[in-house]
Protein backbone atom coordinates (compact mmCIF):
# COMPACT_ATOMS: atom_id res chain seq x y z
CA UNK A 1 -10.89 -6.19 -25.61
CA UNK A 2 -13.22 -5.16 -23.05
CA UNK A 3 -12.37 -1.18 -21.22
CA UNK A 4 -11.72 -2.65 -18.27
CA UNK A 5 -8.79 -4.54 -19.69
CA UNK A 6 -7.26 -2.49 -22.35
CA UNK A 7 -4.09 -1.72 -20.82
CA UNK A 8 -3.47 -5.31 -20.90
CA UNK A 9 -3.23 -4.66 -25.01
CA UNK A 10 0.21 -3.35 -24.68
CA UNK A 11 3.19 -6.11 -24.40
CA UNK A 12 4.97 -4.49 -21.82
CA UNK A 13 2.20 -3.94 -19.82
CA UNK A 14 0.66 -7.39 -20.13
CA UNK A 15 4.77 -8.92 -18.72
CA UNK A 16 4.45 -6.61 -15.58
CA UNK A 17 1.38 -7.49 -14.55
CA UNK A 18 2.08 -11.36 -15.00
CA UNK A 19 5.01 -10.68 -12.74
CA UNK A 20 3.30 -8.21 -10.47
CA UNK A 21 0.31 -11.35 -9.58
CA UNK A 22 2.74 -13.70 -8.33
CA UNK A 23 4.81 -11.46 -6.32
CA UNK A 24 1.62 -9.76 -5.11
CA UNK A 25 0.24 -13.43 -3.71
CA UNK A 26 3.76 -14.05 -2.10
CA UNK A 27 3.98 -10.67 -0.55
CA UNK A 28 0.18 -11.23 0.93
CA UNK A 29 1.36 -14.56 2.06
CA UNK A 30 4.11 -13.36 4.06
CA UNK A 31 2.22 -10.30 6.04
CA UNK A 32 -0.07 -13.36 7.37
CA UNK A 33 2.76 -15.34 7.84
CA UNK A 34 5.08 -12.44 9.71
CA UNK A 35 1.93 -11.24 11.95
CA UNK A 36 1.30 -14.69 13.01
CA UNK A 37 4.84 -15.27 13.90
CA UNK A 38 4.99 -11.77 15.95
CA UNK A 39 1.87 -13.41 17.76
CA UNK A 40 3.51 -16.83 18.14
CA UNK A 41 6.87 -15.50 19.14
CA UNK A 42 5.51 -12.33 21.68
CA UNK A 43 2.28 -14.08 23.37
CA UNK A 44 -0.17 -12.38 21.03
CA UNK A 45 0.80 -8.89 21.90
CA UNK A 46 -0.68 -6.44 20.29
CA UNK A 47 2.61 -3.80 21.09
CA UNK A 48 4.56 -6.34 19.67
CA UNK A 49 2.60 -6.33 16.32
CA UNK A 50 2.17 -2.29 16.31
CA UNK A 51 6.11 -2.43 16.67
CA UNK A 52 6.74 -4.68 13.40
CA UNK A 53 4.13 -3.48 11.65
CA UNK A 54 5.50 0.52 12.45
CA UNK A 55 9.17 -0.70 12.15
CA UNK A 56 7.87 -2.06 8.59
CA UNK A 57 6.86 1.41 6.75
CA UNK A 58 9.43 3.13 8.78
CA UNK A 59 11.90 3.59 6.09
CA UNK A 60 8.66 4.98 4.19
CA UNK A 61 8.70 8.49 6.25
CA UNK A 62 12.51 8.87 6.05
CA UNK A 63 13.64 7.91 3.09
CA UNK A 64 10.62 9.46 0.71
CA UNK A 65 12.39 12.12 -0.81
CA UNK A 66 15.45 10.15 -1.05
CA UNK A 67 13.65 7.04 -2.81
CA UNK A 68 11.72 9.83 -5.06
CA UNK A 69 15.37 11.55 -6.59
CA UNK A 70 16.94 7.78 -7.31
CA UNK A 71 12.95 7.25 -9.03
CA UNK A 72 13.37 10.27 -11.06
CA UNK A 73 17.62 9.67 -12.12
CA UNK A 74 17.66 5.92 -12.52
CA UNK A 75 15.86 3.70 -15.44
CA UNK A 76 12.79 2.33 -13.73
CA UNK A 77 12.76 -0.90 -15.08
CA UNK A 78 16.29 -1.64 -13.55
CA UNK A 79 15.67 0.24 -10.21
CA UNK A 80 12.91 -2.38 -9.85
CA UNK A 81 14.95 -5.60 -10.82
CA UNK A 82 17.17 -4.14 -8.17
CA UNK A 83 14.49 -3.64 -5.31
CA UNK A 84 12.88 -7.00 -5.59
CA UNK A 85 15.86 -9.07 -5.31
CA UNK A 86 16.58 -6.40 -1.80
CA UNK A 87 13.57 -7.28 -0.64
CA UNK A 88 13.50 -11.32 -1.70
CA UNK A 89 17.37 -11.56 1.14
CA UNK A 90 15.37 -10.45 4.21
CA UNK A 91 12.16 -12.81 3.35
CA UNK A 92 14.75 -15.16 3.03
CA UNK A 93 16.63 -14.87 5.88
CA UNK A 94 13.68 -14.62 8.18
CA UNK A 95 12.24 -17.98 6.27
CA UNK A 96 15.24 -19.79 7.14
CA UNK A 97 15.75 -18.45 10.72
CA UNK A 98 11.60 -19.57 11.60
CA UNK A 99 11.95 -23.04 9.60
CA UNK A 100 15.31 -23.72 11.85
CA UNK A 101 13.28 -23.05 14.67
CA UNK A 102 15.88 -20.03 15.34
CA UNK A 103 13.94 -16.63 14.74
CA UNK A 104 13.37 -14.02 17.66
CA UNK A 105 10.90 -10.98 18.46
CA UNK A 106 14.28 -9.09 17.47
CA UNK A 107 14.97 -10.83 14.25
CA UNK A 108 11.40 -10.11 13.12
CA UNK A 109 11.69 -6.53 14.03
CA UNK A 110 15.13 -5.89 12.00
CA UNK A 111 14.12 -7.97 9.14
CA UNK A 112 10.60 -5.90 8.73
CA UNK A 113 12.88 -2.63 9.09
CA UNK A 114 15.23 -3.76 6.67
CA UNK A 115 12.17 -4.90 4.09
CA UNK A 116 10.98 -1.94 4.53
CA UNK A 117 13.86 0.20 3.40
CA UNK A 118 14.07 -1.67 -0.34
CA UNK A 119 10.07 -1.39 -0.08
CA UNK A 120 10.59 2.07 0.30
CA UNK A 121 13.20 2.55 -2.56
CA UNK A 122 10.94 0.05 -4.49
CA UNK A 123 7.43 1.86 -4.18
CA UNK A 124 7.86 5.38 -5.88
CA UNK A 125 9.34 3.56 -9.04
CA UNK A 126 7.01 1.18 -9.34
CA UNK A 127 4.02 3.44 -8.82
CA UNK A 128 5.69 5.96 -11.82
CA UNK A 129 6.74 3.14 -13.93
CA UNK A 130 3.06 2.62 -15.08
CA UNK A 131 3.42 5.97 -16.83
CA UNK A 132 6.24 4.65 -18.92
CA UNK A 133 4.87 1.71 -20.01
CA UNK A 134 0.62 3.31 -21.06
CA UNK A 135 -0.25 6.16 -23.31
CA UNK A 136 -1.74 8.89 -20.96
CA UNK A 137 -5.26 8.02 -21.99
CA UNK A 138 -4.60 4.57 -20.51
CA UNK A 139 -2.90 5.42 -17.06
CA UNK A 140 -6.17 5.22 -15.02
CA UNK A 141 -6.81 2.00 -16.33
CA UNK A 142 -3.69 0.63 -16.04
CA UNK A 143 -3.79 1.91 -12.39
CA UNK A 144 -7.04 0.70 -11.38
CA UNK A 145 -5.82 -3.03 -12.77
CA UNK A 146 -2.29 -2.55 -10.85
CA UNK A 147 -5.01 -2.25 -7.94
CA UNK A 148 -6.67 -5.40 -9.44
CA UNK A 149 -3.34 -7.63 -9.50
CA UNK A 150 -2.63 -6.41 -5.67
CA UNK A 151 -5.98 -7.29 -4.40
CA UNK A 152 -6.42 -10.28 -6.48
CA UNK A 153 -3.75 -11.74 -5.14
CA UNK A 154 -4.97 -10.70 -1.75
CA UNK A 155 -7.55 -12.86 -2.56
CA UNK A 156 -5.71 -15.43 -2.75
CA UNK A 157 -2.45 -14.75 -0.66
CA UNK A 158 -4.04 -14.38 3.25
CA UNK A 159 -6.26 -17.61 2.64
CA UNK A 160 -3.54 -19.42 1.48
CA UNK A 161 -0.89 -18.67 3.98
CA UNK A 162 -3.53 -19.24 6.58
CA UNK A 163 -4.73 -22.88 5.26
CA UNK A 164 -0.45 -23.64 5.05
CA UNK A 165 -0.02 -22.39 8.39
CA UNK A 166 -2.60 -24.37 9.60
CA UNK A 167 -1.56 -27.24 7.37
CA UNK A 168 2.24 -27.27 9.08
CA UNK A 169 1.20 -27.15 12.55
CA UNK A 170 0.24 -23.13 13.38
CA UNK A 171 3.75 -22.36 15.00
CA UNK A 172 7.06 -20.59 14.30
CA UNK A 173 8.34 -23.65 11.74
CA UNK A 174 4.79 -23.28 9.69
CA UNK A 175 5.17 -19.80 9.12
CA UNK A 176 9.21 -19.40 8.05
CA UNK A 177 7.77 -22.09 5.00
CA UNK A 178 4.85 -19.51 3.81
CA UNK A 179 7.65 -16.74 4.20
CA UNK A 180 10.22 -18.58 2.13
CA UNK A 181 7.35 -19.17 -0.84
CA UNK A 182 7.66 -15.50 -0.65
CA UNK A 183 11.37 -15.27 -1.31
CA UNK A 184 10.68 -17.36 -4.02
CA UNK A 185 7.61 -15.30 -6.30
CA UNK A 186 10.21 -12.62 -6.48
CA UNK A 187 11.80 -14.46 -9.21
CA UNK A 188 9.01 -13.12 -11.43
CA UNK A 189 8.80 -9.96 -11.97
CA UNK A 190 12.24 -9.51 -12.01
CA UNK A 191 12.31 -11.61 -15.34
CA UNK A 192 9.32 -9.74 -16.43
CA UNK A 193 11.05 -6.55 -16.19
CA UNK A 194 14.40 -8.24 -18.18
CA UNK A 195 12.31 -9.31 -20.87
CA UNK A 196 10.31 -5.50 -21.46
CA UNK A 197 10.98 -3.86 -24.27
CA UNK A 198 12.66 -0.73 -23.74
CA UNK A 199 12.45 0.84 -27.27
CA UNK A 200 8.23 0.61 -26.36
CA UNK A 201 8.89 2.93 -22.63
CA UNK A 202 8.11 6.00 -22.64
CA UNK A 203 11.08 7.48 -20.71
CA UNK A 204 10.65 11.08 -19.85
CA UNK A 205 13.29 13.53 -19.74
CA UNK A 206 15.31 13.69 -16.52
CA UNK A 207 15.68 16.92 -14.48
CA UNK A 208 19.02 18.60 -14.85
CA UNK A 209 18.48 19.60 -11.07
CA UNK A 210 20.69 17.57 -8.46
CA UNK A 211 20.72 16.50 -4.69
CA UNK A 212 19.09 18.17 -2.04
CA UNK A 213 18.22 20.87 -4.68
CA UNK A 214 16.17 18.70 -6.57
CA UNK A 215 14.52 17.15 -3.63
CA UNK A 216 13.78 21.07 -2.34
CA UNK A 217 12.33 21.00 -6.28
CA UNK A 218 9.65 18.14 -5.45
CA UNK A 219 8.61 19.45 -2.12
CA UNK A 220 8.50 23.02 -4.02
CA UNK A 221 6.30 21.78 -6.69
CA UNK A 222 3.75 19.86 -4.12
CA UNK A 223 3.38 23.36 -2.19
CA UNK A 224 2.18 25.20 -4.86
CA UNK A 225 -0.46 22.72 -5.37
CA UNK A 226 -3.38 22.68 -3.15
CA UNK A 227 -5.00 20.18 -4.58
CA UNK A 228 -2.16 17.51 -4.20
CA UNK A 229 -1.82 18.87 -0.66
CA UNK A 230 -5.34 17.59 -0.18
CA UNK A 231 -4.90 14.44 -1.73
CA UNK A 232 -1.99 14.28 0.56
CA UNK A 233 -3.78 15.44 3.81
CA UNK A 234 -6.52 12.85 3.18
CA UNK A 235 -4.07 9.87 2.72
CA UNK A 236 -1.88 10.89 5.59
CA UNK A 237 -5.61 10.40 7.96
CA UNK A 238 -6.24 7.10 6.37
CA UNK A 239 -2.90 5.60 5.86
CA UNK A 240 -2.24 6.74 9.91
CA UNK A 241 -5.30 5.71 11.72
CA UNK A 242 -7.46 3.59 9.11
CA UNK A 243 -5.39 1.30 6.49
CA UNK A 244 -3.97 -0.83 9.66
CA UNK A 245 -5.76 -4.00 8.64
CA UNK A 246 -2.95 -5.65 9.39
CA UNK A 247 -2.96 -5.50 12.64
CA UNK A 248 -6.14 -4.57 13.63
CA UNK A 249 -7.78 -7.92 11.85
CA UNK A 250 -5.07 -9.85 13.69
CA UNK A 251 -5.88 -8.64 16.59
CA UNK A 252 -9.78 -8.70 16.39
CA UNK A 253 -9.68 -12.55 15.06
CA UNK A 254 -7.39 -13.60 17.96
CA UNK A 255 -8.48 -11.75 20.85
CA UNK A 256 -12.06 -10.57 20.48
CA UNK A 257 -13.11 -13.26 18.33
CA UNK A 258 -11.07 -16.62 19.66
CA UNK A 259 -9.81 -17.47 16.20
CA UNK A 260 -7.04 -19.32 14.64
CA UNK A 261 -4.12 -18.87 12.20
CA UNK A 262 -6.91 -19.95 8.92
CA UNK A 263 -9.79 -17.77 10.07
CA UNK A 264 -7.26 -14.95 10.52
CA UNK A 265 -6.20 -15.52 6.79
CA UNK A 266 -9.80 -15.49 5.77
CA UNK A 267 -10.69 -12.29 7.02
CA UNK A 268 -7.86 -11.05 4.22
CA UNK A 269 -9.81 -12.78 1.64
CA UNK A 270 -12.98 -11.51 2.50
CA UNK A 271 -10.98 -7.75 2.41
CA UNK A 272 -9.62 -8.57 -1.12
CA UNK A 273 -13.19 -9.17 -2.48
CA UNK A 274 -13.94 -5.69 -1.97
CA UNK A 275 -11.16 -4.18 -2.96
CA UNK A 276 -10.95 -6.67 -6.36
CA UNK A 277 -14.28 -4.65 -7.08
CA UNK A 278 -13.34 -1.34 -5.88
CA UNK A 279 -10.42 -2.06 -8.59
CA UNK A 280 -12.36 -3.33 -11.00
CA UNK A 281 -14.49 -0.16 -11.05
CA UNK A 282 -11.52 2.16 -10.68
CA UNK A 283 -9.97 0.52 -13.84
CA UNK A 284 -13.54 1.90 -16.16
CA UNK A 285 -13.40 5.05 -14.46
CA UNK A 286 -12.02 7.90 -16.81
CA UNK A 287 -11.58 10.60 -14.23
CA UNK A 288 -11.10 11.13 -11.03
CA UNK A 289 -11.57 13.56 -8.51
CA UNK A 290 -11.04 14.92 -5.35
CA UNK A 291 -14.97 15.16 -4.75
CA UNK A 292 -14.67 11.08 -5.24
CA UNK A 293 -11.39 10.80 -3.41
CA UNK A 294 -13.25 12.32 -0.10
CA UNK A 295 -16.25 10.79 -0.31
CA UNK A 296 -14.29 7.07 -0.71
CA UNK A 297 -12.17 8.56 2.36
CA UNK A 298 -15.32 9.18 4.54
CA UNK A 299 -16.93 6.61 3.74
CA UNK A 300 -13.89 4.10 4.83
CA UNK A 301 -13.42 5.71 7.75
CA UNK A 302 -17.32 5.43 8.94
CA UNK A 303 -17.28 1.37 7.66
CA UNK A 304 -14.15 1.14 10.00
CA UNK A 305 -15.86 2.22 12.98
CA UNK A 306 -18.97 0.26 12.16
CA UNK A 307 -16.45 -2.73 12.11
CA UNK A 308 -15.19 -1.67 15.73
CA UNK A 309 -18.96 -2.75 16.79
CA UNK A 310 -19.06 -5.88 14.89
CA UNK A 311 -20.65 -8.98 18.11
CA UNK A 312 -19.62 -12.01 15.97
CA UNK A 313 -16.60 -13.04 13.55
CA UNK A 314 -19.47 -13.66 10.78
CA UNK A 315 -20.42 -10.16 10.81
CA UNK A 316 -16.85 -8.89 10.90
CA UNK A 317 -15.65 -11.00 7.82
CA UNK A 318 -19.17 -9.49 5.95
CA UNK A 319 -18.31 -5.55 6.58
CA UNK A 320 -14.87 -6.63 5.55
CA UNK A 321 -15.80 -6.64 1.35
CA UNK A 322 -17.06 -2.74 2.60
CA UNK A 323 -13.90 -2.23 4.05
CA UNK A 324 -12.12 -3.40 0.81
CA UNK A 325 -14.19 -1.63 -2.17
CA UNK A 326 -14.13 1.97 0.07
CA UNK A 327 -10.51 1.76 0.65
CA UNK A 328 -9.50 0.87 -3.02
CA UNK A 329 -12.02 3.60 -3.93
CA UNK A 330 -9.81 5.93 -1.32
CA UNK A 331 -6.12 4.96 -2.78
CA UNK A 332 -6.72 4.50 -6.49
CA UNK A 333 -8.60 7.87 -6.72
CA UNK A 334 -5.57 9.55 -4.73
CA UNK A 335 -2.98 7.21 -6.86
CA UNK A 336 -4.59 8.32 -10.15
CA UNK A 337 -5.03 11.81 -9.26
CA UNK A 338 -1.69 12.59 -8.22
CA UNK A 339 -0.08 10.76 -11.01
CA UNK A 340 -2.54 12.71 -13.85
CA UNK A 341 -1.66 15.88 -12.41
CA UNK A 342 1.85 16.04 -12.08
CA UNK A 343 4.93 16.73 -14.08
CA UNK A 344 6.45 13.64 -15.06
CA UNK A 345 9.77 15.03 -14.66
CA UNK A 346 8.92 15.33 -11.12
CA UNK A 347 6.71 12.37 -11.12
CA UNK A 348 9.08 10.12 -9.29
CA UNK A 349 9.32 12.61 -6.41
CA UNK A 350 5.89 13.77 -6.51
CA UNK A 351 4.76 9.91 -6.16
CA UNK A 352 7.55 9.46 -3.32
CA UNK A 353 6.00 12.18 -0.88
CA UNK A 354 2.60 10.54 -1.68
CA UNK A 355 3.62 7.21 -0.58
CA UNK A 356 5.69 8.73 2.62
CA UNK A 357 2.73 10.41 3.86
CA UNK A 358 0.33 7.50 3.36
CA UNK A 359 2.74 4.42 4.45
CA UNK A 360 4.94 6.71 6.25
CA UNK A 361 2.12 7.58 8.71
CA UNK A 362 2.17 3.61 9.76
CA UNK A 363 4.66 4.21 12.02
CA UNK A 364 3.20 6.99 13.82
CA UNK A 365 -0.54 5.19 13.65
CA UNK A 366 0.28 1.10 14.06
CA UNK A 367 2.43 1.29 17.63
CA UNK A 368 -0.21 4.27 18.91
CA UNK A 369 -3.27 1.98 17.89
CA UNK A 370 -1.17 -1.44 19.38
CA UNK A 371 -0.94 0.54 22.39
CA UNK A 372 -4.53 1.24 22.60
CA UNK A 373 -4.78 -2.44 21.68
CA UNK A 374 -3.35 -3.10 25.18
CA UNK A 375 -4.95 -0.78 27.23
CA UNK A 376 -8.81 -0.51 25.48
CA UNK A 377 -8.64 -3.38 23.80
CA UNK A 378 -8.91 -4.73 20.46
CA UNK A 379 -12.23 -3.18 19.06
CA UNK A 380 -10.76 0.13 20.09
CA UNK A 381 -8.35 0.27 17.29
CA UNK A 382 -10.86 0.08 14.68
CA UNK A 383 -13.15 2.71 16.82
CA UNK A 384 -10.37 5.31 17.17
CA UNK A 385 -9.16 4.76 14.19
CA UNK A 386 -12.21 4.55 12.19
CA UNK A 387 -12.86 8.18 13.86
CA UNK A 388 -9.84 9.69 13.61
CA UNK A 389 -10.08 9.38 9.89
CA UNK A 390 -13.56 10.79 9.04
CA UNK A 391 -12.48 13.78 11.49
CA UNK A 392 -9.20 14.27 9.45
CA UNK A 393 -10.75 14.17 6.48
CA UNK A 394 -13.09 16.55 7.02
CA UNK A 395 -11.52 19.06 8.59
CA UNK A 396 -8.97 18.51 5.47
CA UNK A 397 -11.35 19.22 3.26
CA UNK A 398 -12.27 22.47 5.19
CA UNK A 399 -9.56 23.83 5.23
CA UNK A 400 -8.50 23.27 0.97
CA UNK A 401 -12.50 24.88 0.58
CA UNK A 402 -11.20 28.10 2.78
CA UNK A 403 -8.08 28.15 1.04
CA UNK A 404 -9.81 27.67 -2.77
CA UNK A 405 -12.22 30.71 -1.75
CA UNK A 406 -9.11 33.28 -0.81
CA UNK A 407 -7.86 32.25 -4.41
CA UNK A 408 -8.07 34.19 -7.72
CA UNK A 409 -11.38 32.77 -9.66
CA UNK A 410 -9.41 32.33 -12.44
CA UNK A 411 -6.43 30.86 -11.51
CA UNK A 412 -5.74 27.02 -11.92
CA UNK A 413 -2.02 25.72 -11.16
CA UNK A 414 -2.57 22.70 -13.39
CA UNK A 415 -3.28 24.84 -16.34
CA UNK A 416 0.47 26.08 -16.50
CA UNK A 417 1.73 22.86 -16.13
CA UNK A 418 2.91 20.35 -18.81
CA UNK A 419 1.55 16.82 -17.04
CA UNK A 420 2.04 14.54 -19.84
């Protein structure tokens, strides 16, 4: 088997990625679908999709720690059946409440806050399952395809949702059907997970440390650790200002560019081909580091600005495959690194505060760059934000280079610690 594909060698591996791609496409299918209905049901305001879009990842910033100790006490595998049927009700309900020709701006906004609290219970499992499933030597792979299966099916997912939409008639009714396919692909990997074989996990030993304590124990562990507090730093600047495609494509298809529901969905598609590469690469990479991880970070931030400037949809939807490779380059090199160099009795936790500070900055970043939306108008989000990132970054790394140099030569954190 080719190195790119190894992981896909091991059974249990092989079941939760077949799940993973059809769940993937449905998820992708129903951000085009929800945005689209924000802009059908609010007059294409751009608050209005900073609001669902914040509401959304929400849960991320206050429930991280949280979501980390139930990662680190539960069985993975059965955490995860759990989260995907939480988050398959409230695609549901919001399916059936747009195809009845029922569903509200409100609706919209409590259903994305309520998907976003089993998305936040859901994430830190599923990004620390992979370790369970691949021999060490393996997890980079097996991460960098986990980013191929996401983006693959965002390939797919926006183009599809956007041709249905289309298809149905482009309003409220068109989208609740896309969003109710979504329901739906959650059947799949919760039956992949059932049929796993449990005696092939590698389960690590749980930490005899409870509640708030063992939260305090995660956060502990992270501070001692300057360089996961960079990794950190850099993915709270991206995640906050830059990774808002979301909105900001929306918003630059309909409003600066005069485009429908289908060209909207395209623009995701031409995203995904980057990032299927940037994957694709990240899979044959053995290492990573945080030389890589900032120069990926930089780099996105400077391709979002020069999208900002884009004059014509054709030129946006041909810096978007940039876009895509430079921010899979950003999160699988942080993903990777964070999961390599951590405990994996605190794993679960460790990978929670990763995922609060980079989704959990959405809420803070996706209303403030809706509101600049407004006021500046569309290419402004991608300008500010594009900027806001290479400045954080920098001055990130700055400051991890001035705290490396009052350090003891010798001394390396990772070396006293047992990772595997």
């Amino acid at each position: 088997m080719s190195p790119t594909f190894r992981s896909l060698s091991n059974p249990n591996y092989r079941l939760y990625a077949a799940g993973g791609v059809v769940s993937n496409t449905g998820t992708w299918m129903q951000r085009i679908a929800q945005d689209w209905l924000v802009l059908v049901l609010s007059a294409n305001s751009a608050a209005a999709l900073g609001i669902t879009t914040g509401l959304q990842f929400l849960p991320a910033l206050l429930l991280g720690p949280f979501a980390g100790l139930v990662a680190d006490r539960m069985p993975k595998h059965r955490l995860l059946q759990l989260t995907n049927i939480a988050m398959a009700v409230p695609a549901l309900v919001l399916g059936l409440l747009a195809v009845t020709g029922s569903a509200q701006i409100w609706h919209v906004y409590v259903l994305a806050l309520v998907l976003g609290v089993a998305s936040a219970l859901d994430a830190p499992a599923r990004h620390a399952f992979v370790s369970e499933m691949v021999a060490p030597e393996d997890l980079t792979n097996a991460v960098g395809l986990n980013s191929a299966s996401f983006n693959a099916a965002r390939l797919v997912g926006p183009g599809l949702a956007g041709l249905l939409i289309a298809a149905w008639g482009g309003g409220a009714q068109a989208t609740g059907w896309v969003i109710l396919l979504n329901a739906v692909s959650y059947v799949a990997p919760v039956l992949a997970l059932q049929l796993l074989d449990e005696t092939q996990l590698q389960i690590p030993l749980r930490s005899a440390t409870r509640g708030l304590r063992a939260v305090r124990e995660g956060l502990g562990y992270v501070r001692r650790r300057p360089d996961l507090l960079l990794v950190l730093a850099v993915v709270f600047f991206a995640g906050t200002f830059g990774l808002n495609f979301q909105m900001t494509s929306a918003l630059m298809a309909t409003e600066v560019f005069d485009k429908g529901a289908s060209e909207y969905g395209l623009l995701g598609s031409f995203l995904a081909i980057g990032s299927l590469a940037g994957a694709l690469v990240a899979a044959r990479r053995e290492v990573t580091s945080l030389r890589t991880l900032s120069l990926a970070a930089v780099t996105f931030g400077t391709a979002v600005t020069v999208a900002g400037l884009a004059p014509s949809y054709v030129t946006f939807a041909l810096l978007c495959p940039v876009l895509g490779l430079s921010a899979l380059t950003l999160i699988t090199s942080a993903n990777t690194y964070m999961q390599l160099n951590t405990k994996a009795s605190v794993r679960g936790r460790v990978m929670a505060l990763y995922l609060m500070v980079m989704m959990g900055g959405t809420p803070l970043g996706a209303p403030f760059l809706g509101w600049i939306g407004e006021v500046l108008g569309a290419r402004w989000t991608l300008l500010l934000g594009g900027g806001l990132t290479v400045v954080g970054v920098v001055a990130a790394v700055g400051v991890h280079q001035w705290l490396e140099g009052r350090r003891q030569p010798h001394f390396d954190p990772r070396a006293r610690e047992q990772v595997a």
